[in-house]
Every structure is written in C-alpha cells, then in structure tokens.
PDB file of N, CA and C in Angstrom:
ATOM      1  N   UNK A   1     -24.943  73.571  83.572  1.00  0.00           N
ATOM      2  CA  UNK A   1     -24.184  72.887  82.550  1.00  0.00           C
ATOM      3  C   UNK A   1     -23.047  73.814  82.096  1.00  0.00           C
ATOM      4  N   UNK A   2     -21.935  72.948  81.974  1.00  0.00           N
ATOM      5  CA  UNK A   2     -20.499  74.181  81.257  1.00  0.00           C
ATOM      6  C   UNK A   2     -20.336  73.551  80.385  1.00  0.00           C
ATOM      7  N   UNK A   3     -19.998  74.836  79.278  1.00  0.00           N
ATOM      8  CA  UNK A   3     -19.677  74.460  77.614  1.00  0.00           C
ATOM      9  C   UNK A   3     -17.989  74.630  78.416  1.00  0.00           C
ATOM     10  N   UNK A   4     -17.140  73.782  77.287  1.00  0.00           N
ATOM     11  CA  UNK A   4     -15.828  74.136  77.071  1.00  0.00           C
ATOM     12  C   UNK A   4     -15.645  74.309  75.897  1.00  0.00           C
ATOM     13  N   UNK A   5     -14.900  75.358  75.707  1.00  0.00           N
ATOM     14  CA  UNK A   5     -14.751  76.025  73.707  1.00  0.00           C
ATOM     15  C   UNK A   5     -13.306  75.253  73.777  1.00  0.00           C
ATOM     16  N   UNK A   6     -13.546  74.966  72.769  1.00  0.00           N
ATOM     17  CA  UNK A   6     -11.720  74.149  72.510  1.00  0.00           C
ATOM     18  C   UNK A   6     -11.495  74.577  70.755  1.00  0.00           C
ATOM     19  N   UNK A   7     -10.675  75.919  70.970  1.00  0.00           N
ATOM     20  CA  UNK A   7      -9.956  76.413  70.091  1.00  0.00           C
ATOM     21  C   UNK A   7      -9.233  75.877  69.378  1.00  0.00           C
ATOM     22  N   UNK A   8      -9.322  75.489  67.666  1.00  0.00           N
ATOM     23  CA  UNK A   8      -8.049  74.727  66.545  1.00  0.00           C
ATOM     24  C   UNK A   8      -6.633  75.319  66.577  1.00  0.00           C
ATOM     25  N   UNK A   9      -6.275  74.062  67.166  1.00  0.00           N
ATOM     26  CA  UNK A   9      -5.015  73.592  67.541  1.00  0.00           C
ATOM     27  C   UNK A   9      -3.924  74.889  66.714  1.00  0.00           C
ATOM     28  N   UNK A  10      -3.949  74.246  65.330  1.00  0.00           N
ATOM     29  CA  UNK A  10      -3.240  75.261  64.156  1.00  0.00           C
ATOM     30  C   UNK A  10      -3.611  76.153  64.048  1.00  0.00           C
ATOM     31  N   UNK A  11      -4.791  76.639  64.248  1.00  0.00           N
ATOM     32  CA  UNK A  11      -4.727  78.173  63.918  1.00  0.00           C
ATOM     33  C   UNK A  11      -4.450  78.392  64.759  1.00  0.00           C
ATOM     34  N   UNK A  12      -4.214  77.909  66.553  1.00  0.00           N
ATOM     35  CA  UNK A  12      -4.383  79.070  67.343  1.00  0.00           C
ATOM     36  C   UNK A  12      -2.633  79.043  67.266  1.00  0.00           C
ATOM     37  N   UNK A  13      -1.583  78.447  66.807  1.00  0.00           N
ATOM     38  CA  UNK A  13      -0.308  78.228  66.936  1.00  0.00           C
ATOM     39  C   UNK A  13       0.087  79.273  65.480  1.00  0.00           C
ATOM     40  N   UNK A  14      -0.809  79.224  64.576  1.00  0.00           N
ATOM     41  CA  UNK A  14      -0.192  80.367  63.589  1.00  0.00           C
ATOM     42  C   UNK A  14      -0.327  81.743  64.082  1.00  0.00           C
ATOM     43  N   UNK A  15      -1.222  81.353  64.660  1.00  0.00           N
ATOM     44  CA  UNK A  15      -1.742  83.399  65.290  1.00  0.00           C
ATOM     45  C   UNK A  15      -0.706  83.569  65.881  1.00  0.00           C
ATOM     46  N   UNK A  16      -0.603  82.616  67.132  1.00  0.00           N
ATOM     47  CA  UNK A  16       0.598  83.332  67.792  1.00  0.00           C
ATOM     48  C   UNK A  16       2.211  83.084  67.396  1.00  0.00           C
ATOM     49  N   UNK A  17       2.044  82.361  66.223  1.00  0.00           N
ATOM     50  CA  UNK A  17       3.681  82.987  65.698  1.00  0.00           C
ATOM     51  C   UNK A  17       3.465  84.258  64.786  1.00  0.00           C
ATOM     52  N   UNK A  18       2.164  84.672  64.272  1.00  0.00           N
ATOM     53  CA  UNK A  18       2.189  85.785  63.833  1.00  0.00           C
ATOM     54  C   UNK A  18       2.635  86.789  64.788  1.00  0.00           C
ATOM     55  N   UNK A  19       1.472  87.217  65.594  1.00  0.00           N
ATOM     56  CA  UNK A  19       2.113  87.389  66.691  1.00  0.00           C
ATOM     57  C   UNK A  19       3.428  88.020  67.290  1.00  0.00           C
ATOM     58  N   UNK A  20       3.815  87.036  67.511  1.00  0.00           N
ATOM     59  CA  UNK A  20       5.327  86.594  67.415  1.00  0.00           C
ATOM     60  C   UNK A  20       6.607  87.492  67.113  1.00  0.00           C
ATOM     61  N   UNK A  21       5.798  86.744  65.788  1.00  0.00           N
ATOM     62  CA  UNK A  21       7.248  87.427  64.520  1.00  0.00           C
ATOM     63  C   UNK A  21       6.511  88.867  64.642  1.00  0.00           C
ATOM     64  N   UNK A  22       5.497  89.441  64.576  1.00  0.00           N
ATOM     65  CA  UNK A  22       4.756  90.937  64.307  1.00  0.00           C
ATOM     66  C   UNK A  22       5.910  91.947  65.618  1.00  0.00           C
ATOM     67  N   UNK A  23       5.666  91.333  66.685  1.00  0.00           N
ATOM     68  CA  UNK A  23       6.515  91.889  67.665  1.00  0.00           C
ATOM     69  C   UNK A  23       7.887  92.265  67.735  1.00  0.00           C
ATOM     70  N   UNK A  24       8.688  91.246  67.508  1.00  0.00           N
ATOM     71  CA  UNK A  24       9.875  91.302  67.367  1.00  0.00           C
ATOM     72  C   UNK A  24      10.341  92.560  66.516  1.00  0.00           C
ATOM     73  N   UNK A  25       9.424  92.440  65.134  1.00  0.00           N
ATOM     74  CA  UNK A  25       9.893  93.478  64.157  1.00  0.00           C
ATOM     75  C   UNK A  25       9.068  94.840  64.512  1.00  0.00           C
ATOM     76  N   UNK A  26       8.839  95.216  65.812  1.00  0.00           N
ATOM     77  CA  UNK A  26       8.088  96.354  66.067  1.00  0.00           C
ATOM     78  C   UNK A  26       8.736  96.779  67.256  1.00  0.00           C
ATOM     79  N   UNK A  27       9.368  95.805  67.981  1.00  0.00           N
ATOM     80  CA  UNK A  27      10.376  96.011  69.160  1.00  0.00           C
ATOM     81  C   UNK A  27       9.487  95.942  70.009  1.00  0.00           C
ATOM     82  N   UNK A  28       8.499  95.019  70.198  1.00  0.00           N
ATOM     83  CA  UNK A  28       7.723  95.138  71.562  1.00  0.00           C
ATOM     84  C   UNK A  28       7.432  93.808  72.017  1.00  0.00           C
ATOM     85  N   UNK A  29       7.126  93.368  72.851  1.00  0.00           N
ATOM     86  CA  UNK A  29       6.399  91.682  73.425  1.00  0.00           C
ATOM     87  C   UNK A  29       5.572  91.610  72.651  1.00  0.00           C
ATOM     88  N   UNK A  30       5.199  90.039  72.760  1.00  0.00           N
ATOM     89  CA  UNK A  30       4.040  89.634  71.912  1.00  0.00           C
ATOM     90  C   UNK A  30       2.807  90.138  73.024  1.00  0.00           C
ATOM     91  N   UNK A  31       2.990  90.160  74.064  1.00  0.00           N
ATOM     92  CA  UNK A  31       1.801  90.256  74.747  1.00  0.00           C
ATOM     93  C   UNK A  31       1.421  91.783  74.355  1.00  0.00           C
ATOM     94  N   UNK A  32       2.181  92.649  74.287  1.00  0.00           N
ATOM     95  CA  UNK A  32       1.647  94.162  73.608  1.00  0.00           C
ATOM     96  C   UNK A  32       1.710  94.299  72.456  1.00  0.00           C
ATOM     97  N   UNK A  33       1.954  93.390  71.686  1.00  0.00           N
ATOM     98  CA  UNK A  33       1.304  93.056  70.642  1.00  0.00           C
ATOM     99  C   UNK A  33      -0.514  92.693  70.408  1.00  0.00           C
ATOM    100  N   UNK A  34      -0.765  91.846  71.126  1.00  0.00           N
ATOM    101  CA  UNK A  34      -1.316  91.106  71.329  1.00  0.00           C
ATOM    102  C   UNK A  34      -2.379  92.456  71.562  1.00  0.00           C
ATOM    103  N   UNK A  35      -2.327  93.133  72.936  1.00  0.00           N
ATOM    104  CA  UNK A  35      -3.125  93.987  73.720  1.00  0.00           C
ATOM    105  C   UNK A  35      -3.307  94.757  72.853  1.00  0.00           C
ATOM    106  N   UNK A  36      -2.678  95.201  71.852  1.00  0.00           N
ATOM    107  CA  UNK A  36      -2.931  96.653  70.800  1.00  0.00           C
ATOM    108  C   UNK A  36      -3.923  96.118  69.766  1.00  0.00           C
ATOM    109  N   UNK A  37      -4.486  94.783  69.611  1.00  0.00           N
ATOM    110  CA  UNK A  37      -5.252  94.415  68.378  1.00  0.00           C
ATOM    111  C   UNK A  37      -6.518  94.654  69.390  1.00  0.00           C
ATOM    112  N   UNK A  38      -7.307  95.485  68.644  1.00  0.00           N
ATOM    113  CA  UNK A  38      -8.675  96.021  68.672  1.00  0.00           C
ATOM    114  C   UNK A  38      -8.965  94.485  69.007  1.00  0.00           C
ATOM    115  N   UNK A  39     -10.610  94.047  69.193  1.00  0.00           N
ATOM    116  CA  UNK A  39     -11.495  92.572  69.111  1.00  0.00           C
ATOM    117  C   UNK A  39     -11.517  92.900  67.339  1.00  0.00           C
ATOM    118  N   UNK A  40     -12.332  93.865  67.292  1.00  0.00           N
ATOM    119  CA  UNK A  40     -12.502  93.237  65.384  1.00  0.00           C
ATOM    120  C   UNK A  40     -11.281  92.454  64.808  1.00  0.00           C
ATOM    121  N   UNK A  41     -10.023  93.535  64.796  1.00  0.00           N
ATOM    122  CA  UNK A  41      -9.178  93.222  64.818  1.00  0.00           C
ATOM    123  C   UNK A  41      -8.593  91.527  64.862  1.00  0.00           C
ATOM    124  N   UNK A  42      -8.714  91.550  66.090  1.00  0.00           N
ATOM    125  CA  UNK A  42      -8.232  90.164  65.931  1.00  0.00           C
ATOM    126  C   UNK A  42      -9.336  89.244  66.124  1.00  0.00           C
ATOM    127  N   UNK A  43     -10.313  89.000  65.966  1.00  0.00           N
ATOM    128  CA  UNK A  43     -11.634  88.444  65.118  1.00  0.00           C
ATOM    129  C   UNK A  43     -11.307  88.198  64.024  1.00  0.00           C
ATOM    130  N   UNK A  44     -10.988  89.754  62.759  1.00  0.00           N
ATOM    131  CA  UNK A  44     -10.677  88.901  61.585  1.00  0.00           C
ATOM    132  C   UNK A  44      -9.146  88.287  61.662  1.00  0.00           C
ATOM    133  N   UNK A  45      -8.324  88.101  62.150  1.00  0.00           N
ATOM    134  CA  UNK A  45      -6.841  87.434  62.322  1.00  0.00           C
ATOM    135  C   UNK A  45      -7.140  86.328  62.356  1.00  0.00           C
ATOM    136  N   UNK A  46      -7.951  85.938  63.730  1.00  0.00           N
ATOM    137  CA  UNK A  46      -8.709  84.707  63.924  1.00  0.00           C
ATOM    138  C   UNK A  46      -9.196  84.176  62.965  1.00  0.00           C
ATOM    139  N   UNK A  47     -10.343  84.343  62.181  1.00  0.00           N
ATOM    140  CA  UNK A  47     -10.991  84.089  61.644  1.00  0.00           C
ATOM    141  C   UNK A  47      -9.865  83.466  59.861  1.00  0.00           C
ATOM    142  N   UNK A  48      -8.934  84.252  59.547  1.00  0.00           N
ATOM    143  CA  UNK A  48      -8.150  83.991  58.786  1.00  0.00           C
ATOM    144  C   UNK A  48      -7.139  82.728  59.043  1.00  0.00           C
ATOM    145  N   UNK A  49      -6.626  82.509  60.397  1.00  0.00           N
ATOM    146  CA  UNK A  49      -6.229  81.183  60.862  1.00  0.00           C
ATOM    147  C   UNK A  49      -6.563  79.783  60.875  1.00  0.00           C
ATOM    148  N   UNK A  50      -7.981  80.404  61.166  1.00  0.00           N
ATOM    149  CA  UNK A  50      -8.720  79.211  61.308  1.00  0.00           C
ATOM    150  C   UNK A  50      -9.405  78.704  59.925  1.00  0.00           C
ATOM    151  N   UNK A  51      -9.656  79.840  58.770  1.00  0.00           N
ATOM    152  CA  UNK A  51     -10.153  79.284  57.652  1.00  0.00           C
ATOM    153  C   UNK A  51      -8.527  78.246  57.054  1.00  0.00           C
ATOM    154  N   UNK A  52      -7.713  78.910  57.292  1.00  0.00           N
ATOM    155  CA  UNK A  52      -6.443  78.292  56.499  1.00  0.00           C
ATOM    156  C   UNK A  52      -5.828  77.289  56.919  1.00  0.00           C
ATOM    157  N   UNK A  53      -6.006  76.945  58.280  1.00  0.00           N
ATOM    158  CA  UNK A  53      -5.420  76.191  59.166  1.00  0.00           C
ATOM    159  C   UNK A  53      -6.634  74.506  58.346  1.00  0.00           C
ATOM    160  N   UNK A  54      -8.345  75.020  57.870  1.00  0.00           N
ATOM    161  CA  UNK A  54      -8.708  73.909  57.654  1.00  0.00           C
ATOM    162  C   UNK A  54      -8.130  73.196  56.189  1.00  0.00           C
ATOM    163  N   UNK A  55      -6.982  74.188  55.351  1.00  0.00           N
ATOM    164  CA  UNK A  55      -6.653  73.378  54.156  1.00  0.00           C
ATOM    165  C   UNK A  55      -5.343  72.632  54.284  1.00  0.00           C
ATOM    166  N   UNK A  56      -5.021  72.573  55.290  1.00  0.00           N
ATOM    167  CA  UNK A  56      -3.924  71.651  56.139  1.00  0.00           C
ATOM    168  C   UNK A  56      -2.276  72.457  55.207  1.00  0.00           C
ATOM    169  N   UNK A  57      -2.337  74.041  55.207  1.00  0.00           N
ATOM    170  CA  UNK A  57      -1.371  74.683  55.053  1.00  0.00           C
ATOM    171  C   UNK A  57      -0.262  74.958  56.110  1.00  0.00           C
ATOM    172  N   UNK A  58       0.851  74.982  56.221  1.00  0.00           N
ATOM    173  CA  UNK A  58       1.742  74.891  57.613  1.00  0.00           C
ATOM    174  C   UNK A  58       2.893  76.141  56.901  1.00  0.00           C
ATOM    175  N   UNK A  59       3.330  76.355  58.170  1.00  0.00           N
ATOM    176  CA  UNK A  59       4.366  77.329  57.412  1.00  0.00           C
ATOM    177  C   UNK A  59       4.183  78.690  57.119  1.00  0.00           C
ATOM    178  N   UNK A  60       4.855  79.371  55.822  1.00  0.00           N
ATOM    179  CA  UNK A  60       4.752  80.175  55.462  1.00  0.00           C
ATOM    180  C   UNK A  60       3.131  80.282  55.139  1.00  0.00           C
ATOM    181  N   UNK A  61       2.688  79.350  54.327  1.00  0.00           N
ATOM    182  CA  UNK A  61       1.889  78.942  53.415  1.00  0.00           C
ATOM    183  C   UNK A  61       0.447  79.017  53.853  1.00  0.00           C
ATOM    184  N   UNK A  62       0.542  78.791  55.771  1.00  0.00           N
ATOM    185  CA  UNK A  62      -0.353  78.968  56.463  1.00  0.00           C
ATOM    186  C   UNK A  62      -0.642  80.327  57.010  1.00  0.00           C
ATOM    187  N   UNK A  63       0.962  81.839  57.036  1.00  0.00           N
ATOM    188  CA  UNK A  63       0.151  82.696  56.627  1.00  0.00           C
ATOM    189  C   UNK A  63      -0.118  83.717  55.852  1.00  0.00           C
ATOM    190  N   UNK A  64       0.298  83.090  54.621  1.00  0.00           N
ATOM    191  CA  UNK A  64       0.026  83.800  53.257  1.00  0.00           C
ATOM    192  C   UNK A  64      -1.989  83.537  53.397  1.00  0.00           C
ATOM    193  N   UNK A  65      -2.197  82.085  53.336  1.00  0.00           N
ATOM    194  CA  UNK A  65      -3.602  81.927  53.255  1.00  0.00           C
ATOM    195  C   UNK A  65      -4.184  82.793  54.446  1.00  0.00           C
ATOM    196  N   UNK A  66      -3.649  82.597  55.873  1.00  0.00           N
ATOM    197  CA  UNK A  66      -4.936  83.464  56.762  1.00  0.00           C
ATOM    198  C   UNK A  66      -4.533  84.731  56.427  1.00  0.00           C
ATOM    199  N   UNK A  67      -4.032  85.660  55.905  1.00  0.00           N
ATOM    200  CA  UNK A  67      -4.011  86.919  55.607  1.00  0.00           C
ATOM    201  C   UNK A  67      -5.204  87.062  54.612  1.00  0.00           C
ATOM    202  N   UNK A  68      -4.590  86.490  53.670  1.00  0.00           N
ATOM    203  CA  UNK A  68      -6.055  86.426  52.507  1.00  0.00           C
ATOM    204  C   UNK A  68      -6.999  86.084  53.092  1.00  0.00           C
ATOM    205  N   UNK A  69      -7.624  85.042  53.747  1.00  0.00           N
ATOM    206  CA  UNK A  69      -8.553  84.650  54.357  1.00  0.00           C
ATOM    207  C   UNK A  69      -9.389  86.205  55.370  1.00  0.00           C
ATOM    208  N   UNK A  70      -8.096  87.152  55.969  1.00  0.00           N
ATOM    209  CA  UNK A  70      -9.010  87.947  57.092  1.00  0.00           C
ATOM    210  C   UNK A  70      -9.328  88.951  56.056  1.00  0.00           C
ATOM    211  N   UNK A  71      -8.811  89.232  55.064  1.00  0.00           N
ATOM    212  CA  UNK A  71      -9.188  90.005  54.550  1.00  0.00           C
ATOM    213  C   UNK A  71     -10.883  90.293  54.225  1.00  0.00           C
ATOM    214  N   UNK A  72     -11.257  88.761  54.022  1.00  0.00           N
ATOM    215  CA  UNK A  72     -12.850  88.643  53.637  1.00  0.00           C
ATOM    216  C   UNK A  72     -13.507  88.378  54.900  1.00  0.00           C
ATOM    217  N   UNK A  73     -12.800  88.638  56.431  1.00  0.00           N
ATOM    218  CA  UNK A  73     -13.479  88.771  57.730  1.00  0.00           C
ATOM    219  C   UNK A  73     -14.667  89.411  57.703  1.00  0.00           C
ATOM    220  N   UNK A  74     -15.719  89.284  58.256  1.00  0.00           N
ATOM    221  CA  UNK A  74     -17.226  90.105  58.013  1.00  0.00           C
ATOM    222  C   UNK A  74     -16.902  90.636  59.572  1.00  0.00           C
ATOM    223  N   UNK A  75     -16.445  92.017  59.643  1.00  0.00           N
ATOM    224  CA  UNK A  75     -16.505  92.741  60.063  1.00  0.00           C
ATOM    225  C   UNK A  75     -17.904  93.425  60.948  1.00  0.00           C
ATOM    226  N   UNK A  76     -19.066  92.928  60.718  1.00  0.00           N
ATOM    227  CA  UNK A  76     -20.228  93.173  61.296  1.00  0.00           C
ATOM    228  C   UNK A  76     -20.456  93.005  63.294  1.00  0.00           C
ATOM    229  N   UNK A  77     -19.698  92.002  63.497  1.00  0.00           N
ATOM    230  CA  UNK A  77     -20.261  91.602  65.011  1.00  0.00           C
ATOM    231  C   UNK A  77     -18.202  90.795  65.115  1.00  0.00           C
ATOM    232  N   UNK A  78     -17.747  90.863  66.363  1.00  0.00           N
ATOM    233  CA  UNK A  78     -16.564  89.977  67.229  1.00  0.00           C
ATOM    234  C   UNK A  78     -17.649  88.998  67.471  1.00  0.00           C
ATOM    235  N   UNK A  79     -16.711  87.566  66.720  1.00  0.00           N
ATOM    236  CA  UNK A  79     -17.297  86.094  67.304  1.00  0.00           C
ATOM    237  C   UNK A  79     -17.175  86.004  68.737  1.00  0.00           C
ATOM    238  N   UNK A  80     -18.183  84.966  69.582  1.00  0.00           N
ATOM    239  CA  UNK A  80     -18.233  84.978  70.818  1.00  0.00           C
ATOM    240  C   UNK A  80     -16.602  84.263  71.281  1.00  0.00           C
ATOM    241  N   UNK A  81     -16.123  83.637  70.457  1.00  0.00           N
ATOM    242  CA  UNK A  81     -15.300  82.846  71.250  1.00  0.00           C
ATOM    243  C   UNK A  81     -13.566  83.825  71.213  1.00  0.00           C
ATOM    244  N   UNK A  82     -13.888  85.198  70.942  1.00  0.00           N
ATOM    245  CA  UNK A  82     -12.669  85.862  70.565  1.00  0.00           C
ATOM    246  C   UNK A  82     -12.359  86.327  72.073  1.00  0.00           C
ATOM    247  N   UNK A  83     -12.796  86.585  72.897  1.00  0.00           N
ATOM    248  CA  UNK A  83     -12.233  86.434  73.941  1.00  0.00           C
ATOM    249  C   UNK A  83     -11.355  85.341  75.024  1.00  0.00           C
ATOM    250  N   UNK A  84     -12.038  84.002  74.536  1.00  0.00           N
ATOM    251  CA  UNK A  84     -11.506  82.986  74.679  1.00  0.00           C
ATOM    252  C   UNK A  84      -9.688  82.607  74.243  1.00  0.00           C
ATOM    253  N   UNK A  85     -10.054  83.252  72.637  1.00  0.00           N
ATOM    254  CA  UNK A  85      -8.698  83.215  72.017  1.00  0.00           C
ATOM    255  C   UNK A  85      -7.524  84.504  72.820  1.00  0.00           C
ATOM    256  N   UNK A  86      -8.246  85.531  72.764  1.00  0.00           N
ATOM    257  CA  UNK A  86      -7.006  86.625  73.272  1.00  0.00           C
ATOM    258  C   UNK A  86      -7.208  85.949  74.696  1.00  0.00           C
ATOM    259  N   UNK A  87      -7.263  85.541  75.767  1.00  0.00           N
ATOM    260  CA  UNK A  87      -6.443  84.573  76.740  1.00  0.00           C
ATOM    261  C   UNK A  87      -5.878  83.606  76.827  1.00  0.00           C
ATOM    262  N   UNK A  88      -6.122  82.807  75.703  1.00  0.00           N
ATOM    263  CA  UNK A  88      -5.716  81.453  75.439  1.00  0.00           C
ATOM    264  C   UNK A  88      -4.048  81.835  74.727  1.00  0.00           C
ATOM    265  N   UNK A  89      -3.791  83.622  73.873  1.00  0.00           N
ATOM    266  CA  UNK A  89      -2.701  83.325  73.348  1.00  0.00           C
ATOM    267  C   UNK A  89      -1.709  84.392  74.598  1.00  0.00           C
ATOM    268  N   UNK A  90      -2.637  85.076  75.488  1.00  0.00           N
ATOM    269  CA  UNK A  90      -2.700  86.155  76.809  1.00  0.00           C
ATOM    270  C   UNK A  90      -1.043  85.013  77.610  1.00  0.00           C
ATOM    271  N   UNK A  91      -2.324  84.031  77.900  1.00  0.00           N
ATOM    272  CA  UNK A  91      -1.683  82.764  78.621  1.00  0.00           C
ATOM    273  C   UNK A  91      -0.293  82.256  78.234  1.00  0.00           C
ATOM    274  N   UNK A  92      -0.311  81.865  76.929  1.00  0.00           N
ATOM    275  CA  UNK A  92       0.629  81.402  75.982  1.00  0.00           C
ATOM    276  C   UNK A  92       1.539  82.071  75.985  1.00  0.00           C
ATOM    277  N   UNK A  93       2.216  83.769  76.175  1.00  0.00           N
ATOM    278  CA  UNK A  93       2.999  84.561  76.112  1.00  0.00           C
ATOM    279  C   UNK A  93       3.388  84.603  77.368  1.00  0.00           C
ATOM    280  N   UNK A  94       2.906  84.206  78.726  1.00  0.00           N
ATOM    281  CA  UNK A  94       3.352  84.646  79.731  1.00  0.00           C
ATOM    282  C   UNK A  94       4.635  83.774  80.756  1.00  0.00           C
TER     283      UNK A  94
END
C-alpha cells in the first residue's frame, strides 16, 4: 500500500516566498538557501506556515503569523513529513 503526503497548498507557497525573499537579501539562490536550514530548522518554519496558513492569512500577514507561530515550534523530534517538504520546495526552485 502507498501513502501520498499532500502538503498545504499555502503554507507550502509562503515558505517558499520566504525563502525567496530570505535569499535574494543574502545574495544567494533559494535553493542554498533552502540547503543551509538545518531539519529542525525548517520543521519549525514549516510548522509556522502551516499553523498560519490555517487562519486564511495571505500576504504579509501570512508571515508575520508563521514567524510567531515557529517560534512556539516544539523543537523535540523533525516531523516525518519534513523531508517531503525540503523536496517539494528542492523541486520548486529548480
């Protein structure tokens, strides 16, 4: 039997304009961007997207909230599906 993980839409589109914009102002690709975030790391990023992405925030607004949101990331264990995400945004940059 195969599971398919199907990653939220909005968060996974705020991450990677974070992303994004994070790069540009560092002078590097998003994809080495991308490669320099530890898993915890971007576990809690993730995890901040996706809480904010469920109060139907867009915009700026979406990431003022996932910032706040990773902040309270539980840091204990990388969710299983964070590998999923760093290829899914791997993909997305290329």
């Amino acid at each position: 039997m195969t599971t398919t993980l199907e990653l939220p839409e909005a968060a996974l589109t705020g991450l990677r304009d974070r992303l994004m914009g994070t790069a540009a102002d560092d002078d590097k690709t998003p994809l080495e961007e991308l490669d320099g975030l530890s898993d915890s790391v971007l576990a809690a990023y993730w995890r901040g997207y996706v809480e904010a992405s469920k109060t139907g925030a867009t915009g700026q607004e979406l990431h003022i909230a996932a910032f706040g949101a990773s902040l309270f990331a539980p840091m204990i264990a990388v969710c299983a599906e964070i590998s999923a995400v760093r290829n899914t945004l791997a993909q997305s940059f290329k």
